[in-house]
PDB file of N, CA and C in Angstrom:
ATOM      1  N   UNK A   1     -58.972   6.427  54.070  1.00  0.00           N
ATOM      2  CA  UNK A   1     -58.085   7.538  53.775  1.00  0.00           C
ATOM      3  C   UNK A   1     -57.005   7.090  52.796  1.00  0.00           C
ATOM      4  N   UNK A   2     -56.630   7.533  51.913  1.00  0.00           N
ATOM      5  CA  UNK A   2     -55.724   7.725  50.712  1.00  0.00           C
ATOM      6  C   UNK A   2     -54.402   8.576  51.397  1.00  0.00           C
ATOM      7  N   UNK A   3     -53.118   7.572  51.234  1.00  0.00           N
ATOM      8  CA  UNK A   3     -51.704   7.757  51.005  1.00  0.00           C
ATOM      9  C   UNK A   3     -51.690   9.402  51.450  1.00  0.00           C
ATOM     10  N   UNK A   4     -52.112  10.055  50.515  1.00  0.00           N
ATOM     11  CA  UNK A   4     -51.655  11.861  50.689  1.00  0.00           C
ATOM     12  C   UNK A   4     -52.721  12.390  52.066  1.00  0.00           C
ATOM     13  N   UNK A   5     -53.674  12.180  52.460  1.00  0.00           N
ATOM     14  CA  UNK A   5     -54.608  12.406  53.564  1.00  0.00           C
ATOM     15  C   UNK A   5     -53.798  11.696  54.573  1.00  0.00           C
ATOM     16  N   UNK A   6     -53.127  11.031  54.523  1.00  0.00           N
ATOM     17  CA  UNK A   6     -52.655  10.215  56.060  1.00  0.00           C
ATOM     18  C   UNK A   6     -51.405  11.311  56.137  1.00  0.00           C
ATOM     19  N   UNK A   7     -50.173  11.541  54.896  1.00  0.00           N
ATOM     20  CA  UNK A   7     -48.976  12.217  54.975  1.00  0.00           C
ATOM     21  C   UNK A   7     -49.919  13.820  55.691  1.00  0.00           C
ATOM     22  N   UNK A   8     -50.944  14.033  55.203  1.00  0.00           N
ATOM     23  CA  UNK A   8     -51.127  15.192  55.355  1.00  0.00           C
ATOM     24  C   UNK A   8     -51.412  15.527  56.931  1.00  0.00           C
ATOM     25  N   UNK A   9     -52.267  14.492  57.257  1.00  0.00           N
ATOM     26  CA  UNK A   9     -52.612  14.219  58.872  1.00  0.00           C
ATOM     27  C   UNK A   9     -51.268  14.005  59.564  1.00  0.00           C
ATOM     28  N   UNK A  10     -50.487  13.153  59.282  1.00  0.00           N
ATOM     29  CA  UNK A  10     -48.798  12.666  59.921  1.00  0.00           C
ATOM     30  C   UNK A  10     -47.993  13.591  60.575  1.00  0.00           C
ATOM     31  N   UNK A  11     -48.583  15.201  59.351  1.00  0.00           N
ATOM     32  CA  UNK A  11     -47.744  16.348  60.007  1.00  0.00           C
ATOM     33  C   UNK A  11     -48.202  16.606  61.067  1.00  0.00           C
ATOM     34  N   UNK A  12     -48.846  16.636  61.964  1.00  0.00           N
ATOM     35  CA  UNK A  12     -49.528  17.367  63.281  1.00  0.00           C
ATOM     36  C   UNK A  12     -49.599  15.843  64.268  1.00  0.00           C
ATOM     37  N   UNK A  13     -49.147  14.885  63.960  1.00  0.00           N
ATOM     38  CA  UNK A  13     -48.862  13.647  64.848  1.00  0.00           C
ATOM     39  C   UNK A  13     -47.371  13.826  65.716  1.00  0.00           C
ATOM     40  N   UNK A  14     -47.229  13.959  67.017  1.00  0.00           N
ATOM     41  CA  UNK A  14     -45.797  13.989  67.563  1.00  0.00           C
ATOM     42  C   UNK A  14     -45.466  12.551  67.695  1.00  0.00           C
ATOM     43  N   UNK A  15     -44.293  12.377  67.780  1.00  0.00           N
ATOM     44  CA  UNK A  15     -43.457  11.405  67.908  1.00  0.00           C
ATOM     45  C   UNK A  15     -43.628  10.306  69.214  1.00  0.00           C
ATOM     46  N   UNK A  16     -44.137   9.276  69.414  1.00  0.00           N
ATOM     47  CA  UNK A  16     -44.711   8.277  70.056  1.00  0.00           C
ATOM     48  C   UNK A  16     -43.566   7.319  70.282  1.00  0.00           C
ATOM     49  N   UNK A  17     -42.688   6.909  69.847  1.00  0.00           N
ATOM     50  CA  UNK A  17     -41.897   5.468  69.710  1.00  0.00           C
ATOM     51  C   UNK A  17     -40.234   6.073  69.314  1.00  0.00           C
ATOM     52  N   UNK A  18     -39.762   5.513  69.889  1.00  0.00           N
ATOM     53  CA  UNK A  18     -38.066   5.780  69.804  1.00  0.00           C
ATOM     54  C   UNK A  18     -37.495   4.677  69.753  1.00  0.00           C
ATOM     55  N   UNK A  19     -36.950   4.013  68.086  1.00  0.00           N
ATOM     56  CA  UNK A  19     -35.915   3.074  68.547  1.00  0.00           C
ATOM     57  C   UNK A  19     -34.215   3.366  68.421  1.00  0.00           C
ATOM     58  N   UNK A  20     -33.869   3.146  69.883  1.00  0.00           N
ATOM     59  CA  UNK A  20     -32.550   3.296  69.875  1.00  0.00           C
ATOM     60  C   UNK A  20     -31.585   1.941  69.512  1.00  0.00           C
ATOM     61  N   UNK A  21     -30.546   2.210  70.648  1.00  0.00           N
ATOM     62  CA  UNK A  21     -29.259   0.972  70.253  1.00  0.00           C
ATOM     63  C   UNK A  21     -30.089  -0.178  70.845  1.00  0.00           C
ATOM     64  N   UNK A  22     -31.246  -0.594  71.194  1.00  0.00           N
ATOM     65  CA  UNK A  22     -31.625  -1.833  71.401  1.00  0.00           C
ATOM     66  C   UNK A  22     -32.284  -2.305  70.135  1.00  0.00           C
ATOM     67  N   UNK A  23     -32.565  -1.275  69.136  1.00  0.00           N
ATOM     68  CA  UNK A  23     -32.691  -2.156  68.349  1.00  0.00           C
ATOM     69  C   UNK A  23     -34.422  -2.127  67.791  1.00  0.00           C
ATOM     70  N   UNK A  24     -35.157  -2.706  66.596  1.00  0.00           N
ATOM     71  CA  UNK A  24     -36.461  -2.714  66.615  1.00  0.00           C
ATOM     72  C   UNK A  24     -37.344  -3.708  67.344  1.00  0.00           C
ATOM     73  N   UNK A  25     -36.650  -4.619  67.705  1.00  0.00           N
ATOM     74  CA  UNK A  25     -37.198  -5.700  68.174  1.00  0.00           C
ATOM     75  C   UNK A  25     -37.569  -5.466  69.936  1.00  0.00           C
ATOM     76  N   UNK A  26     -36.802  -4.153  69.968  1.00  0.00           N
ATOM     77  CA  UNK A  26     -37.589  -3.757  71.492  1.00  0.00           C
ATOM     78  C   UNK A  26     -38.655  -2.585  71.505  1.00  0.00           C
ATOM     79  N   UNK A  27     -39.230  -2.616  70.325  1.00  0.00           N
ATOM     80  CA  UNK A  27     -40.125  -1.531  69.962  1.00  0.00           C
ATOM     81  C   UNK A  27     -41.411  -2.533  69.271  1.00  0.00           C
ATOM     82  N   UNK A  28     -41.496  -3.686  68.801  1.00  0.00           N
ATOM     83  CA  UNK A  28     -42.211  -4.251  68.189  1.00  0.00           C
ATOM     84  C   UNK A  28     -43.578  -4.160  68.984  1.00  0.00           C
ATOM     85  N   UNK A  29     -43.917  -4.555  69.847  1.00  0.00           N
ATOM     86  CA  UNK A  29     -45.022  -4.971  70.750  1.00  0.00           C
ATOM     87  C   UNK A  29     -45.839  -3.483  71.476  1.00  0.00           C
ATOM     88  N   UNK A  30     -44.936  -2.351  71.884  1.00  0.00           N
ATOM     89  CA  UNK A  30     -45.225  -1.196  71.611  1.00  0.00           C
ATOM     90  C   UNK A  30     -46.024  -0.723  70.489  1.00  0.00           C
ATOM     91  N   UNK A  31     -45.302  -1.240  69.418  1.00  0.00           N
ATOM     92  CA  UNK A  31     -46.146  -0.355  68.186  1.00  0.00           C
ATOM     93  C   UNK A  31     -47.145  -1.051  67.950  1.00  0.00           C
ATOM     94  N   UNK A  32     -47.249  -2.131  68.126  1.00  0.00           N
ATOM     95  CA  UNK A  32     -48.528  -2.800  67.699  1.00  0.00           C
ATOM     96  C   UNK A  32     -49.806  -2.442  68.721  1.00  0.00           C
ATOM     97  N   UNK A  33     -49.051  -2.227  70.086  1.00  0.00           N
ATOM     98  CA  UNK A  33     -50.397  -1.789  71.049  1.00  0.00           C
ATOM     99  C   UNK A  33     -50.739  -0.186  70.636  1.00  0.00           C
ATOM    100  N   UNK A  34     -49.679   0.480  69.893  1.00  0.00           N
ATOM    101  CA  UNK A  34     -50.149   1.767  69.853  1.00  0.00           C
ATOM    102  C   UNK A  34     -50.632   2.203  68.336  1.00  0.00           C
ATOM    103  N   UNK A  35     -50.648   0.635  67.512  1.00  0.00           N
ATOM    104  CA  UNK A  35     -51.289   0.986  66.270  1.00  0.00           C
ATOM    105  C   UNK A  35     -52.730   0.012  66.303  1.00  0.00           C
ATOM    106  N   UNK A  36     -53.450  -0.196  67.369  1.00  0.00           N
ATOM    107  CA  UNK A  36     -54.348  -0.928  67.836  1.00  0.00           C
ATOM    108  C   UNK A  36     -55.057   0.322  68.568  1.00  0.00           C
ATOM    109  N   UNK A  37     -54.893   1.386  68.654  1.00  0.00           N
ATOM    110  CA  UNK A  37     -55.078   2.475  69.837  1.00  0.00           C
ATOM    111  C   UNK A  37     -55.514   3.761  68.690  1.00  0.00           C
ATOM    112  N   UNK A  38     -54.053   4.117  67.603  1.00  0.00           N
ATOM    113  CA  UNK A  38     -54.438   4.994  67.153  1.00  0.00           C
ATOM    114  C   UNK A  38     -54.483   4.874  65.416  1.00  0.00           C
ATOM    115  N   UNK A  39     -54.566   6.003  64.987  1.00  0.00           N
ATOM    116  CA  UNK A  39     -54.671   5.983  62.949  1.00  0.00           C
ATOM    117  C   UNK A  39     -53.111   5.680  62.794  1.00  0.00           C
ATOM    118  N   UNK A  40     -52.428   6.690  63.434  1.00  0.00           N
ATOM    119  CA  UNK A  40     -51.174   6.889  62.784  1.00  0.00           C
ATOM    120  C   UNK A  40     -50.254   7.034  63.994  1.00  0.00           C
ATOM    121  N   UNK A  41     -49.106   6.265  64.014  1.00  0.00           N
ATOM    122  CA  UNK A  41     -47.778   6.380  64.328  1.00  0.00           C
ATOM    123  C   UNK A  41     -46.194   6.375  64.298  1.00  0.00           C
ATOM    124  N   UNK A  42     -45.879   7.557  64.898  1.00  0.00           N
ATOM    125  CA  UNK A  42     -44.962   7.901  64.444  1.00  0.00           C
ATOM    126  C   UNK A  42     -43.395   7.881  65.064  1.00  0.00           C
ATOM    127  N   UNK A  43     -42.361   7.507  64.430  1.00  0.00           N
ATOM    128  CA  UNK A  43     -41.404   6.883  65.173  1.00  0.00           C
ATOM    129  C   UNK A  43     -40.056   7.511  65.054  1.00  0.00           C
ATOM    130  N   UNK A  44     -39.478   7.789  65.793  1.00  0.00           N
ATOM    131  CA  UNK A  44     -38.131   8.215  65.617  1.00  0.00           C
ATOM    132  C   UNK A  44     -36.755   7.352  65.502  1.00  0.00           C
ATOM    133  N   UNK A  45     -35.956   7.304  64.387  1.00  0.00           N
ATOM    134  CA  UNK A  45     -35.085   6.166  64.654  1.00  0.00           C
ATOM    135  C   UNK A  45     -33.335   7.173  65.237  1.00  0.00           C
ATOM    136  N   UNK A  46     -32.914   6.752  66.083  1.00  0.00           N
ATOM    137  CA  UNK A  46     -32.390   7.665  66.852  1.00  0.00           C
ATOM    138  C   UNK A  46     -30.808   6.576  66.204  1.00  0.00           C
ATOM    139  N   UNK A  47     -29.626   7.551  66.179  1.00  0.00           N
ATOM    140  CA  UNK A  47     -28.325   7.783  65.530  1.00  0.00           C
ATOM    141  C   UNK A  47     -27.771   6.306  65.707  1.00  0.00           C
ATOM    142  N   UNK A  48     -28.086   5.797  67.206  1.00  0.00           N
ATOM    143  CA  UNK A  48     -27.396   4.664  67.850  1.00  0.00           C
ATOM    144  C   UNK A  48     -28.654   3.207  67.084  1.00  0.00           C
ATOM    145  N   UNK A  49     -29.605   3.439  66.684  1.00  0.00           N
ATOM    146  CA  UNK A  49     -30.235   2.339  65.710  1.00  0.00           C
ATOM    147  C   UNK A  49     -30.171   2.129  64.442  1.00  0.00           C
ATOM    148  N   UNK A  50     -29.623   3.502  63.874  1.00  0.00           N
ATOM    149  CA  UNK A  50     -29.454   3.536  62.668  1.00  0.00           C
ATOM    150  C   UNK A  50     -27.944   2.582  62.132  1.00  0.00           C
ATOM    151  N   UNK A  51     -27.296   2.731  63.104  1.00  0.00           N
ATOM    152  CA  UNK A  51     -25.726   2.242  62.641  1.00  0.00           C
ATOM    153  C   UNK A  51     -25.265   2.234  61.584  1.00  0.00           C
ATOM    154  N   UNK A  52     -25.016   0.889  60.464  1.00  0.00           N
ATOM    155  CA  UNK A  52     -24.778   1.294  59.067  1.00  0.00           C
ATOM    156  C   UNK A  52     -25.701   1.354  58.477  1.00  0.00           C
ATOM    157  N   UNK A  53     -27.173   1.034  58.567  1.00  0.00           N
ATOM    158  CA  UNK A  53     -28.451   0.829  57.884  1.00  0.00           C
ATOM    159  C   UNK A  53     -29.049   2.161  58.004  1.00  0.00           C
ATOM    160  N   UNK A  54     -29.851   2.497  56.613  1.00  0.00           N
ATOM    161  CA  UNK A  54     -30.467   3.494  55.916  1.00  0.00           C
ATOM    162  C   UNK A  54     -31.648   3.686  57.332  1.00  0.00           C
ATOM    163  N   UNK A  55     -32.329   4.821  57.426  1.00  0.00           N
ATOM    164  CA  UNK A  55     -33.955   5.113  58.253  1.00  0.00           C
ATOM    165  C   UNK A  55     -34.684   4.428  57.253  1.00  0.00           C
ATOM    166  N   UNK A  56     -34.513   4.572  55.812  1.00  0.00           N
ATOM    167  CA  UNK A  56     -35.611   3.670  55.051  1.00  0.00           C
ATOM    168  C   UNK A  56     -35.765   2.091  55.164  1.00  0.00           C
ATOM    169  N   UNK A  57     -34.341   1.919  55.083  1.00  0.00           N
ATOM    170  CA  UNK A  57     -34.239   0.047  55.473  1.00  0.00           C
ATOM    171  C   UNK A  57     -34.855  -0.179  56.818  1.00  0.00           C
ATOM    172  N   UNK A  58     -34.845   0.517  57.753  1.00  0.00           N
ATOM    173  CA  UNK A  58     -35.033   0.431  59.108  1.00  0.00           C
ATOM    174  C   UNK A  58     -36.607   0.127  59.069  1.00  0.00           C
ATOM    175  N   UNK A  59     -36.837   1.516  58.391  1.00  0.00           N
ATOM    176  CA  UNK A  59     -38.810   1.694  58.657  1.00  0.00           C
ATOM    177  C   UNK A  59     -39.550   0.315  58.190  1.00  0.00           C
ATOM    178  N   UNK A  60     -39.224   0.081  56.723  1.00  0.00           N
ATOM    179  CA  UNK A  60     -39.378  -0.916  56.361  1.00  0.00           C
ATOM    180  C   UNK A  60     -39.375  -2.188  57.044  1.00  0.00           C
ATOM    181  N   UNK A  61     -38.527  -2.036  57.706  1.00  0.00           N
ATOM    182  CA  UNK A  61     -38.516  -3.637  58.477  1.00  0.00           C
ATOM    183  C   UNK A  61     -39.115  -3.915  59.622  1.00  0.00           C
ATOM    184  N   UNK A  62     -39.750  -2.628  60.150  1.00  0.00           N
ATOM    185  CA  UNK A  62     -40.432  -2.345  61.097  1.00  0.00           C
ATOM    186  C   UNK A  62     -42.012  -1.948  60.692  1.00  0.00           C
ATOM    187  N   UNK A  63     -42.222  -2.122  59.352  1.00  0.00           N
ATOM    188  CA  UNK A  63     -43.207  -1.970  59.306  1.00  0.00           C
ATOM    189  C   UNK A  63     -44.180  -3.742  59.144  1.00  0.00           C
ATOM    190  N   UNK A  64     -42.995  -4.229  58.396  1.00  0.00           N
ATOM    191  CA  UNK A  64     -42.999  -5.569  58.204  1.00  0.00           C
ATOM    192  C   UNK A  64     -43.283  -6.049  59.233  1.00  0.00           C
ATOM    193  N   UNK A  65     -42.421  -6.210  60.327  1.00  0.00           N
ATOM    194  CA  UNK A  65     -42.807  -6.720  61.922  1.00  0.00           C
ATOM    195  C   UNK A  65     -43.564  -6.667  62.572  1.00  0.00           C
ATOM    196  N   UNK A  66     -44.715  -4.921  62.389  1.00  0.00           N
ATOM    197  CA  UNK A  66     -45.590  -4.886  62.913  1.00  0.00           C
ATOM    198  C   UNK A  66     -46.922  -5.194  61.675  1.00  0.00           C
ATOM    199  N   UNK A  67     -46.820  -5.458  60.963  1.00  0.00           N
ATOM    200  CA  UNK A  67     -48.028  -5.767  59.889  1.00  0.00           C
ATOM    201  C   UNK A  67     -48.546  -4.049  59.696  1.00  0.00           C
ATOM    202  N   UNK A  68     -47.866  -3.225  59.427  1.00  0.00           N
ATOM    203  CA  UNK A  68     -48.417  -1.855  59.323  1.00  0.00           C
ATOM    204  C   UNK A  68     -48.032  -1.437  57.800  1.00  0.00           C
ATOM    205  N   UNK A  69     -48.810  -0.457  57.575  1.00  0.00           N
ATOM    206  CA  UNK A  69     -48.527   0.572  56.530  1.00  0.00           C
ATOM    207  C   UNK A  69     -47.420   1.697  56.819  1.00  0.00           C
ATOM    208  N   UNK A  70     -46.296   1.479  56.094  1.00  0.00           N
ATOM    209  CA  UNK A  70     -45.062   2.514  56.129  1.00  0.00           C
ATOM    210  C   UNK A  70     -45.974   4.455  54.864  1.00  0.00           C
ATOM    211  N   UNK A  71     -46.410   4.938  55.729  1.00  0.00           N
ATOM    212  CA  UNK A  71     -46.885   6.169  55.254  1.00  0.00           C
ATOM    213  C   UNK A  71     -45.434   7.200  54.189  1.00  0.00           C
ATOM    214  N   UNK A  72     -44.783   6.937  55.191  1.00  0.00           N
ATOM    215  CA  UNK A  72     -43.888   7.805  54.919  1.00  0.00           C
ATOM    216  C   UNK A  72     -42.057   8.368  55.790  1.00  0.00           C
ATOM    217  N   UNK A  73     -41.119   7.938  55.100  1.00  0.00           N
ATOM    218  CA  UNK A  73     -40.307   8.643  56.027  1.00  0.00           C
ATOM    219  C   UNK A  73     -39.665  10.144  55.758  1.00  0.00           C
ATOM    220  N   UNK A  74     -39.514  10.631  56.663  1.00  0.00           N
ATOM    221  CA  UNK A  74     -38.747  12.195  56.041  1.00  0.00           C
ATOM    222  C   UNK A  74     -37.611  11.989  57.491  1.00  0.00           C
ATOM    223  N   UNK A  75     -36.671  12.213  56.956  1.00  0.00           N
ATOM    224  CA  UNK A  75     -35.180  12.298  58.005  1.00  0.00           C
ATOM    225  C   UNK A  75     -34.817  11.272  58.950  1.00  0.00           C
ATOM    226  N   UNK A  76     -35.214  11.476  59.827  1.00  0.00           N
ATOM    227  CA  UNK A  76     -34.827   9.774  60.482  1.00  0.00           C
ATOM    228  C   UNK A  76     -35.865   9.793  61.393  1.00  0.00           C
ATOM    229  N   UNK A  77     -37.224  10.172  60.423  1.00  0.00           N
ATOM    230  CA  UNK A  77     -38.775   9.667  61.541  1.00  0.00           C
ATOM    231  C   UNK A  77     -39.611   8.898  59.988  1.00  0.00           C
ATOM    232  N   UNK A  78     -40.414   8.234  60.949  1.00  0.00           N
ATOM    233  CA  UNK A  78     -41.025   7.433  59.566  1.00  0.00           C
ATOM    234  C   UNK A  78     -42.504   7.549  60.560  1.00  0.00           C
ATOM    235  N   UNK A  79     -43.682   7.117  59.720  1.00  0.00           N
ATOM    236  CA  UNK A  79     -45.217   7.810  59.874  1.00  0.00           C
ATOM    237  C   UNK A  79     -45.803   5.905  59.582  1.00  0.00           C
ATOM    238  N   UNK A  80     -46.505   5.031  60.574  1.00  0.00           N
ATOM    239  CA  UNK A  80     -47.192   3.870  60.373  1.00  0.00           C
ATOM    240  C   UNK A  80     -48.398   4.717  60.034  1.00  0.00           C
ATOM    241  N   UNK A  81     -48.933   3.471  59.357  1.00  0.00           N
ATOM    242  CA  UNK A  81     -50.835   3.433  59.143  1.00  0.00           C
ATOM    243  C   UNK A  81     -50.740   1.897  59.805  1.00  0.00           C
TER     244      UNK A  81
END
């Protein structure tokens, strides 16, 4: 599947993973069992994780951690492959 087929699929994916004020590093092992499971997941980065850092800096670094494909973020949810 091609970049625009995954965004397009992403829309009808609900929200699986929440990282809050603990941080990504308490979400790491989660996402990897649930990107071992499914195509696409999708994550919410909630007000208290964001702190001074961007949802884009965030996704990114979480995509890094889990060895995933960052699909896409829109607002403060971001879409793994």
């Amino acid at each position: 599947m091609d970049l625009q087929e995954l965004r397009q699929e992403a829309h009808d994916v609900d929200v699986t993973v929440w990282v809050g004020k603990s941080g990504i590093g308490a979400v790491v092992e989660e996402m990897t069992d649930q990107l071992d499971d499914r195509e696409l997941v999708k994550v919410k980065f909630l007000r208290a994780a964001r702190g001074g850092t961007s949802t884009d800096e965030l996704a990114e670094t979480l995509a890094e951690r889990v060895d995933a494909t960052l699909v896409e973020t829109r607002g403060n949810t971001a879409v793994y492959h």
